[in-house]
C-alpha atoms as a PDB file:
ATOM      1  CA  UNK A   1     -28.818  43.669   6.776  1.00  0.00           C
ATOM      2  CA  UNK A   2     -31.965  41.707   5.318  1.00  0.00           C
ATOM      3  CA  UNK A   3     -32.491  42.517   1.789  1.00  0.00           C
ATOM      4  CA  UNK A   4     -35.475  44.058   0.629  1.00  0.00           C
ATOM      5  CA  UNK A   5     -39.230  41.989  -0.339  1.00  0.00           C
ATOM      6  CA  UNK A   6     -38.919  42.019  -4.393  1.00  0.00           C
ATOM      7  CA  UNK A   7     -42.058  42.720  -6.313  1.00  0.00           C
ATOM      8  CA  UNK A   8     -41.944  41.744 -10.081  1.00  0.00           C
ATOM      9  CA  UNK A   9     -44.031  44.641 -12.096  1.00  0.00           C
ATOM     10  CA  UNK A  10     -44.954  43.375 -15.758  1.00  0.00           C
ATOM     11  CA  UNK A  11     -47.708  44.024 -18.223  1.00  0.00           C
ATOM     12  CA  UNK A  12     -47.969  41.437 -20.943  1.00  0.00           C
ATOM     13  CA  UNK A  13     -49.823  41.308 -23.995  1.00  0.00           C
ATOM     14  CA  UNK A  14     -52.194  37.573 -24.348  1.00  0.00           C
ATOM     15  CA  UNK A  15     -49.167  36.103 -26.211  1.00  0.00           C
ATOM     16  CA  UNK A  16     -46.783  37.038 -23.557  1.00  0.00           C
ATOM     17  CA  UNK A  17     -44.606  39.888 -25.086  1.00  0.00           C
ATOM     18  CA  UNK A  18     -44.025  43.190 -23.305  1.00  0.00           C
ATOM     19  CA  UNK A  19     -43.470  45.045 -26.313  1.00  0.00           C
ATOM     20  CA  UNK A  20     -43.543  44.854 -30.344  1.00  0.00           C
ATOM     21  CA  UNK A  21     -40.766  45.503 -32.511  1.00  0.00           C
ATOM     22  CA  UNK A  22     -41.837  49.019 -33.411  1.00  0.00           C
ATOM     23  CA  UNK A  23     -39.871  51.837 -32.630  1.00  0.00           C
ATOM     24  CA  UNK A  24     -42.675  53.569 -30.661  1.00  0.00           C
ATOM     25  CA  UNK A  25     -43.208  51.815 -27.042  1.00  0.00           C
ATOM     26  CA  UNK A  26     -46.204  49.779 -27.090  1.00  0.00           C
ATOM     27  CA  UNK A  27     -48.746  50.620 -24.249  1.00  0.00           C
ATOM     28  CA  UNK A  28     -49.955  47.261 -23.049  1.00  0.00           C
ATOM     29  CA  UNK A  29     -52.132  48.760 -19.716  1.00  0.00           C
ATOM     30  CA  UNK A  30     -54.418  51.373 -19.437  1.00  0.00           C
ATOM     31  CA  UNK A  31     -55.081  54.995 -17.678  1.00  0.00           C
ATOM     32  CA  UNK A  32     -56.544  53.201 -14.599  1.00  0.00           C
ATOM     33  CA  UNK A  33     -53.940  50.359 -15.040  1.00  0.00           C
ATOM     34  CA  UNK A  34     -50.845  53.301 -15.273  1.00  0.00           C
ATOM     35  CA  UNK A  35     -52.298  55.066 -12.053  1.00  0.00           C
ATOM     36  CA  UNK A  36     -52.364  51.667 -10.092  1.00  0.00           C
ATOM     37  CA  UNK A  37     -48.744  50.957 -11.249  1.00  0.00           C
ATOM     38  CA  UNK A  38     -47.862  54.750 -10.091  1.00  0.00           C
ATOM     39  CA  UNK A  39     -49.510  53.792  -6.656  1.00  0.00           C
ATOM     40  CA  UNK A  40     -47.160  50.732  -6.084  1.00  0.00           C
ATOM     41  CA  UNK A  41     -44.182  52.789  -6.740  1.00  0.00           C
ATOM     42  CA  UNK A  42     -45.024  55.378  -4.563  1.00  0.00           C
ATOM     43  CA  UNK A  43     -45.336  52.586  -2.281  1.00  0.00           C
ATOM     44  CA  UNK A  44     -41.675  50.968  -3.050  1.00  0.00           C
ATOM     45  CA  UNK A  45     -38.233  52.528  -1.449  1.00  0.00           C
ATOM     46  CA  UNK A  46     -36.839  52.071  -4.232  1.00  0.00           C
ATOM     47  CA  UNK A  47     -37.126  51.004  -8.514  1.00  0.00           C
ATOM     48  CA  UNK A  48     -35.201  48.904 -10.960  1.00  0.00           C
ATOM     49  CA  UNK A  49     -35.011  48.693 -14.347  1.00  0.00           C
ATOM     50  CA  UNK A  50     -32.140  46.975 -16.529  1.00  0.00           C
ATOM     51  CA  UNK A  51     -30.456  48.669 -19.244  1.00  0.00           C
ATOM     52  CA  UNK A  52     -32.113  47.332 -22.174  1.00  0.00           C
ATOM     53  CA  UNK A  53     -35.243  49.207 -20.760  1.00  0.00           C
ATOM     54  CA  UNK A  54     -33.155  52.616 -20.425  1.00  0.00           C
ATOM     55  CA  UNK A  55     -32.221  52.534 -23.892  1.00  0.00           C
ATOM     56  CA  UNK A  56     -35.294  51.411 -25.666  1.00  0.00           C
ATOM     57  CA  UNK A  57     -37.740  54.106 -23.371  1.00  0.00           C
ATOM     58  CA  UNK A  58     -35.677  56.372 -22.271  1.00  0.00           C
ATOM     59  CA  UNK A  59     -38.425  56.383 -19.207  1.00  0.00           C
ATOM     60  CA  UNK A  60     -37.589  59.090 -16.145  1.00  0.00           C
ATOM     61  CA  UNK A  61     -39.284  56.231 -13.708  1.00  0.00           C
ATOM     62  CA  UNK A  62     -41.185  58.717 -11.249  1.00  0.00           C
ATOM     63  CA  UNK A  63     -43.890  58.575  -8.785  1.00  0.00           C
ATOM     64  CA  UNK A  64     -46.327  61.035 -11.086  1.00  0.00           C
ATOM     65  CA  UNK A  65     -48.896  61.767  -8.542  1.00  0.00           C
ATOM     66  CA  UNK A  66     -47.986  65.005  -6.644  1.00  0.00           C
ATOM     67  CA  UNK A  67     -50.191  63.942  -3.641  1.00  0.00           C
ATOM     68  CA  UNK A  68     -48.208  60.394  -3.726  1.00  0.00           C
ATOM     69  CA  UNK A  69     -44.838  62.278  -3.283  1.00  0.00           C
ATOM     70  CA  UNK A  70     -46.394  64.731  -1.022  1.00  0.00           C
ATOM     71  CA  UNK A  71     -47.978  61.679   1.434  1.00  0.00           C
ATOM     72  CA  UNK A  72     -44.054  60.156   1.092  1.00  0.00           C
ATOM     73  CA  UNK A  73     -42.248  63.358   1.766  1.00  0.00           C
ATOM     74  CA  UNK A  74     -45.197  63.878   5.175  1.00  0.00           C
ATOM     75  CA  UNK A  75     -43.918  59.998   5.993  1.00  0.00           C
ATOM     76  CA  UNK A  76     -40.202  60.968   6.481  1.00  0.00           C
ATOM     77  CA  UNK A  77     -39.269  59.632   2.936  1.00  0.00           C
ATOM     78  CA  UNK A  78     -37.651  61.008   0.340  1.00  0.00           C
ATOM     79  CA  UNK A  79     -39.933  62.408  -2.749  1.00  0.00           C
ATOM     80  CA  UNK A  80     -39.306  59.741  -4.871  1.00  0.00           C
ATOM     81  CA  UNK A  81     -37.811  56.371  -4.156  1.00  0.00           C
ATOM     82  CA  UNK A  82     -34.075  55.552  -5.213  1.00  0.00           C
ATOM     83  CA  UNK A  83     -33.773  54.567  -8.638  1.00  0.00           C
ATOM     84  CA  UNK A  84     -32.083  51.802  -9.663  1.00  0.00           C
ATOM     85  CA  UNK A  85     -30.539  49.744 -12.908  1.00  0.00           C
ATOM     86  CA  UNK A  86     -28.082  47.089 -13.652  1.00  0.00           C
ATOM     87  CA  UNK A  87     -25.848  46.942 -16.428  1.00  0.00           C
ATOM     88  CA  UNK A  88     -23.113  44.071 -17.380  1.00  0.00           C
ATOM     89  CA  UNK A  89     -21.524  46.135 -20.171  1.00  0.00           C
ATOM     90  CA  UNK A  90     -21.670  49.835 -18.248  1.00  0.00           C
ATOM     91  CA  UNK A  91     -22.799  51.316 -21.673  1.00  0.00           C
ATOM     92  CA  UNK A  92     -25.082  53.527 -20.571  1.00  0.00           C
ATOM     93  CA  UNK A  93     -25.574  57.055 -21.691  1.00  0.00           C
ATOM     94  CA  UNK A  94     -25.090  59.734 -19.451  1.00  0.00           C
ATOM     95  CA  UNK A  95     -27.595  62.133 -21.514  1.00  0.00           C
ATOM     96  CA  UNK A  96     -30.838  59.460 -20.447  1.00  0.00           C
ATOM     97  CA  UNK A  97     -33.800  60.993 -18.819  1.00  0.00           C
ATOM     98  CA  UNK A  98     -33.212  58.075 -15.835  1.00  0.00           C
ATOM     99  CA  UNK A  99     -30.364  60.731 -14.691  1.00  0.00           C
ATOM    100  CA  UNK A 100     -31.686  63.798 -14.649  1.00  0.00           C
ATOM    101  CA  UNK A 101     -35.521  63.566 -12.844  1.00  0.00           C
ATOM    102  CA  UNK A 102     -36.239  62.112  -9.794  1.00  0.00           C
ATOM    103  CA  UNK A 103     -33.947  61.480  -6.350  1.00  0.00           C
ATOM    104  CA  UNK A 104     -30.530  59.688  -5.361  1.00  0.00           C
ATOM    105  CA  UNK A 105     -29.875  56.550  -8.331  1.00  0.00           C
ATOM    106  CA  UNK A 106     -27.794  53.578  -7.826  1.00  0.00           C
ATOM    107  CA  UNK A 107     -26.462  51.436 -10.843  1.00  0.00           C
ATOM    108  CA  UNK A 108     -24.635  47.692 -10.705  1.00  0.00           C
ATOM    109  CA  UNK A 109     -22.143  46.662 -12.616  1.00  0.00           C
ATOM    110  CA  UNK A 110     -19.726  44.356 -12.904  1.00  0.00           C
ATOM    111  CA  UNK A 111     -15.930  44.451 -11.906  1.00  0.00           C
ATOM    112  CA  UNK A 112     -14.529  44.880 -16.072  1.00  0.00           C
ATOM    113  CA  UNK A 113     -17.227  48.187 -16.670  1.00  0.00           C
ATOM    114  CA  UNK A 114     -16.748  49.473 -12.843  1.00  0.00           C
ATOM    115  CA  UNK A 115     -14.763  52.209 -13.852  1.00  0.00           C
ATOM    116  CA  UNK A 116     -16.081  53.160 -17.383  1.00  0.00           C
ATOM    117  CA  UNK A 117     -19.451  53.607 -15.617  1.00  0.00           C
ATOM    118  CA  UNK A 118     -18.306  55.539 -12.420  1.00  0.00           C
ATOM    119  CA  UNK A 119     -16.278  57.871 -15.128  1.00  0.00           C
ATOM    120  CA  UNK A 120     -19.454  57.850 -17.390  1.00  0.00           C
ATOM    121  CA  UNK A 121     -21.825  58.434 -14.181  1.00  0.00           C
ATOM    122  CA  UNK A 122     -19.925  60.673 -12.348  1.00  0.00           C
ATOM    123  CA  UNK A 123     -21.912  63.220 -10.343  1.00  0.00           C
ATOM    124  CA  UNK A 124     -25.167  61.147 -11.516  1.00  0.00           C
ATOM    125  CA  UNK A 125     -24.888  58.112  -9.670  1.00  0.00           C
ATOM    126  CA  UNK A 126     -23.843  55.866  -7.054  1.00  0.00           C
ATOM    127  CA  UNK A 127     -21.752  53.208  -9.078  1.00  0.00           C
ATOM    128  CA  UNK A 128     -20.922  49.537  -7.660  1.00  0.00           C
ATOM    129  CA  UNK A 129     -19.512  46.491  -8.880  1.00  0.00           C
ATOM    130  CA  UNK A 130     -21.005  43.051  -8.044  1.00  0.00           C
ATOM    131  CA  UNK A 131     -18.314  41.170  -8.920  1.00  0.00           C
ATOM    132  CA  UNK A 132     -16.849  39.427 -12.200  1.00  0.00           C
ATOM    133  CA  UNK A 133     -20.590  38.868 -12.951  1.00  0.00           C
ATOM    134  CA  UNK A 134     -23.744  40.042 -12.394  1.00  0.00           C
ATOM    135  CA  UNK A 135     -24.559  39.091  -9.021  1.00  0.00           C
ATOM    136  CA  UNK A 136     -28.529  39.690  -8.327  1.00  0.00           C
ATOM    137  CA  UNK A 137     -28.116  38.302  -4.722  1.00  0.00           C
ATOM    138  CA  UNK A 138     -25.310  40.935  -4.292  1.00  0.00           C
ATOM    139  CA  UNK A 139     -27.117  43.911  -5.627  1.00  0.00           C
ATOM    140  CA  UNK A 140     -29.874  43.256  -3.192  1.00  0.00           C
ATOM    141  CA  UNK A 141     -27.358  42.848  -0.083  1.00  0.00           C
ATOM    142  CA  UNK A 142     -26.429  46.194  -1.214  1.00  0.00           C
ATOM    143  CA  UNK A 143     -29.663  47.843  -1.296  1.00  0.00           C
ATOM    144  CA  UNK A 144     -30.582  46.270   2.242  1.00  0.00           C
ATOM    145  CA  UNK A 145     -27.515  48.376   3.504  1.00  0.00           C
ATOM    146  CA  UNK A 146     -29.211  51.514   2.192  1.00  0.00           C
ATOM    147  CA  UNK A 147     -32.102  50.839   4.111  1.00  0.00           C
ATOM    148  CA  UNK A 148     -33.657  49.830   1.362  1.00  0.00           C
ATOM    149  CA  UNK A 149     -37.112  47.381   2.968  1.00  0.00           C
ATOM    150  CA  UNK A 150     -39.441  47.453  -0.487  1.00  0.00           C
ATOM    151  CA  UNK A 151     -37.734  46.882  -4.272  1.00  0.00           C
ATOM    152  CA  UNK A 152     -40.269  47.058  -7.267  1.00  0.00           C
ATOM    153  CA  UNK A 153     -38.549  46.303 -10.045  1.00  0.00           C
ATOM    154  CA  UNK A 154     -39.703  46.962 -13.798  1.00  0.00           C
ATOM    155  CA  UNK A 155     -38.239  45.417 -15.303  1.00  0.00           C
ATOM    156  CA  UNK A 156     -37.013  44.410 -18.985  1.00  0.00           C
ATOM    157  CA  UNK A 157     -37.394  40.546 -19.556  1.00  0.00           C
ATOM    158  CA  UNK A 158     -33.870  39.990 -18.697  1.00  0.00           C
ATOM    159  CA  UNK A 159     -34.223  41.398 -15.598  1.00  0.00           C
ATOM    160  CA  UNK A 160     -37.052  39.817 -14.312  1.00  0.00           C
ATOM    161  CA  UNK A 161     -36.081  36.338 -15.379  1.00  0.00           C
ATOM    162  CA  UNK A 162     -32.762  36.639 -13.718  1.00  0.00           C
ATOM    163  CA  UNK A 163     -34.178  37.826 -10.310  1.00  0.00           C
ATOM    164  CA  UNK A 164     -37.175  35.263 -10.597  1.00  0.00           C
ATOM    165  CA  UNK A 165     -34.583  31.942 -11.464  1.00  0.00           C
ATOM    166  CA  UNK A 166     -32.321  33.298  -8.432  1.00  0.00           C
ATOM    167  CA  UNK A 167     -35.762  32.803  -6.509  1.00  0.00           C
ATOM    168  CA  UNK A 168     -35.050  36.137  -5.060  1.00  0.00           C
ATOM    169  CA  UNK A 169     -38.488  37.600  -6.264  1.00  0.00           C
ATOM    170  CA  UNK A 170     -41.463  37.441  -3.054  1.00  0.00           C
ATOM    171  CA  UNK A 171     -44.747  38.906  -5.575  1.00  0.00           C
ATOM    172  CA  UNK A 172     -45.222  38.853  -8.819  1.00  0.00           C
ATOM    173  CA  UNK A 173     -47.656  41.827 -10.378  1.00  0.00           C
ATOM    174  CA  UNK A 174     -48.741  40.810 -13.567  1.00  0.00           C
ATOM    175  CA  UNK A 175     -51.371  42.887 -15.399  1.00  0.00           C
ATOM    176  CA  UNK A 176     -52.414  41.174 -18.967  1.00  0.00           C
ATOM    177  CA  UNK A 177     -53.537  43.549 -21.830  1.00  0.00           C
ATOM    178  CA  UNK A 178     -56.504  42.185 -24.713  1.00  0.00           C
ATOM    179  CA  UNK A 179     -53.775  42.446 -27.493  1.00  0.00           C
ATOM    180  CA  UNK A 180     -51.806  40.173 -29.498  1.00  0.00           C
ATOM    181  CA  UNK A 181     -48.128  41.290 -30.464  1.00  0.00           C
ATOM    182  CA  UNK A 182     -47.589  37.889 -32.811  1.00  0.00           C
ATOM    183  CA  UNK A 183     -44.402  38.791 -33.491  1.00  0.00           C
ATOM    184  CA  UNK A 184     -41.475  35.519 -32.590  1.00  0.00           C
ATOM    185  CA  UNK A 185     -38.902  38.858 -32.345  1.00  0.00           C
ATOM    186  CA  UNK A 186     -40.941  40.864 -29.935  1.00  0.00           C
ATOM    187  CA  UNK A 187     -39.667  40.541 -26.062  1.00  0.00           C
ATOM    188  CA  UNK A 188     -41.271  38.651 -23.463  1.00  0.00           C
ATOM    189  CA  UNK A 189     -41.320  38.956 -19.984  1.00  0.00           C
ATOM    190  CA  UNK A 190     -39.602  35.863 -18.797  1.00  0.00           C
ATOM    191  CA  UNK A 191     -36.356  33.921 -20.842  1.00  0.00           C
ATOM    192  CA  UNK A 192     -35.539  30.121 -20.609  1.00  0.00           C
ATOM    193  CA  UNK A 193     -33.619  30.043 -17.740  1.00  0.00           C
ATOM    194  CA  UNK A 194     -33.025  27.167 -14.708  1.00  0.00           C
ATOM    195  CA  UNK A 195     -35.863  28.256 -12.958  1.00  0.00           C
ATOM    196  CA  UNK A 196     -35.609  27.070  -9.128  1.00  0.00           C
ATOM    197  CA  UNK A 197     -38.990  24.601  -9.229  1.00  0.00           C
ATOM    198  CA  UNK A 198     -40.510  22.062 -11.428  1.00  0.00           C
ATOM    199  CA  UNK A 199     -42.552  23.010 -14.591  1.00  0.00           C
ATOM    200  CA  UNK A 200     -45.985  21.589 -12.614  1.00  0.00           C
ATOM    201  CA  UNK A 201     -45.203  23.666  -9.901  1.00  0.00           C
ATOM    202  CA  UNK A 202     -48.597  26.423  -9.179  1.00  0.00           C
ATOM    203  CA  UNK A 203     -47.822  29.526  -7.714  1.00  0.00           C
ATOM    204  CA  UNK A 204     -50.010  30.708  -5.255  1.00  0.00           C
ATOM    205  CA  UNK A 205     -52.669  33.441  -6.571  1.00  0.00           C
ATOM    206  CA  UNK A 206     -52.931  36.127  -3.964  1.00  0.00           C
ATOM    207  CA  UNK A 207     -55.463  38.344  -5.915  1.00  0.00           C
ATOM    208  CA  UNK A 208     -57.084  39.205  -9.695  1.00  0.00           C
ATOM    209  CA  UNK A 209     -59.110  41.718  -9.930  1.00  0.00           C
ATOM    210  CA  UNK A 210     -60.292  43.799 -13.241  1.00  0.00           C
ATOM    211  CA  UNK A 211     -58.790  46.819 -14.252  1.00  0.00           C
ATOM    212  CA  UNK A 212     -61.011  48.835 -17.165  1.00  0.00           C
ATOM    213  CA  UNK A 213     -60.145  46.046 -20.140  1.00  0.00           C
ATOM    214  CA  UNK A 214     -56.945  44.930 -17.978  1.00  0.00           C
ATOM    215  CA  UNK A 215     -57.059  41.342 -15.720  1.00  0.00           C
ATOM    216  CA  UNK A 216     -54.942  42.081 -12.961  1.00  0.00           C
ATOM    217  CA  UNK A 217     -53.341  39.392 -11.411  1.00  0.00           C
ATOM    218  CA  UNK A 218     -50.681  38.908  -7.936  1.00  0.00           C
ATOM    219  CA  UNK A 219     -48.684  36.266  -7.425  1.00  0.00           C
ATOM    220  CA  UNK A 220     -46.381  35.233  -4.627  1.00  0.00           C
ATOM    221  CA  UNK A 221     -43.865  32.624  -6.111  1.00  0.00           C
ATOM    222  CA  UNK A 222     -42.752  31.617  -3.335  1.00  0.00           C
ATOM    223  CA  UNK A 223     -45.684  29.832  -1.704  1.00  0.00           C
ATOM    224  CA  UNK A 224     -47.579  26.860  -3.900  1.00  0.00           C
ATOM    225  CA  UNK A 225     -51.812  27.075  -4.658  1.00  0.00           C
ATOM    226  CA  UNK A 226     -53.533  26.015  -1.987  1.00  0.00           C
ATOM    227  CA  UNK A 227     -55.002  23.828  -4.973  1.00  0.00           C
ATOM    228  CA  UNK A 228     -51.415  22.562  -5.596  1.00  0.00           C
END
């Protein structure tokens, strides 16, 4: 089956962090910014987010917008698209909001926390191993078996920098908030990593629009600036 067009979702601060090192979440976009992100997802079969996320927001990951859901359910899809996470270590609590709101969810694992998670997850979740390791390639074979055409994912930096230096990521959405976080400890979107191009390599722009104080911006990493 082919595996689903992956479209990186970020906000950033200037510096480049997605968060601070408070213990409240740090709201990087806007109400306008928030309802556009709500849009894409209602747009997506299905969402990821890692595990790091889950545990630092807690976050139910829904479509908000009742007319959204209602326009998906008139379209032969399900309410909300099929949420997804990934987890090496399978220590995930069963009590997280993820669980309980929302449709079907899927979470990857790997082969050691396969059955600590299904016994953790059980009656929650679809639970599957992608090997010894983490296998990003692997979780999206499995998603193209569910049907599975659109992925959004959310994220946390981990995340997105191991789908982006797999070069398994088609559009990158990255919407850049007028603060500075300052902090070295705070997380960013993207880790070093062996990233599948050369530093002087220019993505293409697709779009960049302005969002209330937000600069919008799309990216397809896959194709080089037609200024390259």
């Amino acid at each position: 089956m082919p595996r689903p067009y992956v479209l990186l979702s970020v906000a950033t601060s200037i510096d480049g962090h997605i968060d601070d090192t408070s213990s409240a979440r740090l709201l990087l976009s806007n109400g306008e910014d928030f309802d556009r992100v709500d849009e894409v997802r209602a747009g997506s079969d299905a969402i990821l987010i890692g595990a790091g996320t889950m545990r630092a927001d807690n976050p139910r990951l829904l479509v908000n917008s009742p007319d959204r859901r209602a326009a998906r359910a008139a379209a032969g899809k399900p309410e909300y698209p099929l949420k997804v996470t990934i987890s090496g270590s399978g220590d995930l609590d069963r009590d997280l909001k993820f669980w309980h709101h929302g449709g079907e969810k899927v979470a990857y694992t790997t082969d050691a926390a396969e059955e600590k998670l299904s016994e953790r997850l059980a009656g929650l979740a679809d639970v599957v191993s992608t090997g010894q390791d983490l296998d990003f390639g692997a979780v999206l074979d499995d998603l193209g078996a569910r049907g599975i055409e659109r992925l959004m994912v959310e994220g946390g930096g981990q995340i997105h920098t191991g789908f982006l230096s797999a070069d398994l990521v088609d559009e990158i959405h990255l919407a850049v908030a007028p603060l500075v976080v300052g902090d070295a400890d705070a997380p960013r979107f993207l880790h070093p990593a062996d990233y599948p191009w050369e530093s002087t390599r220019r993505m293409k722009l697709a779009e960049v629009r302005q969002i209330g104080d937000v600069v919008f911006m799309r990216y397809l990493p896959k194709h080089e600036s037609d200024a390259a």
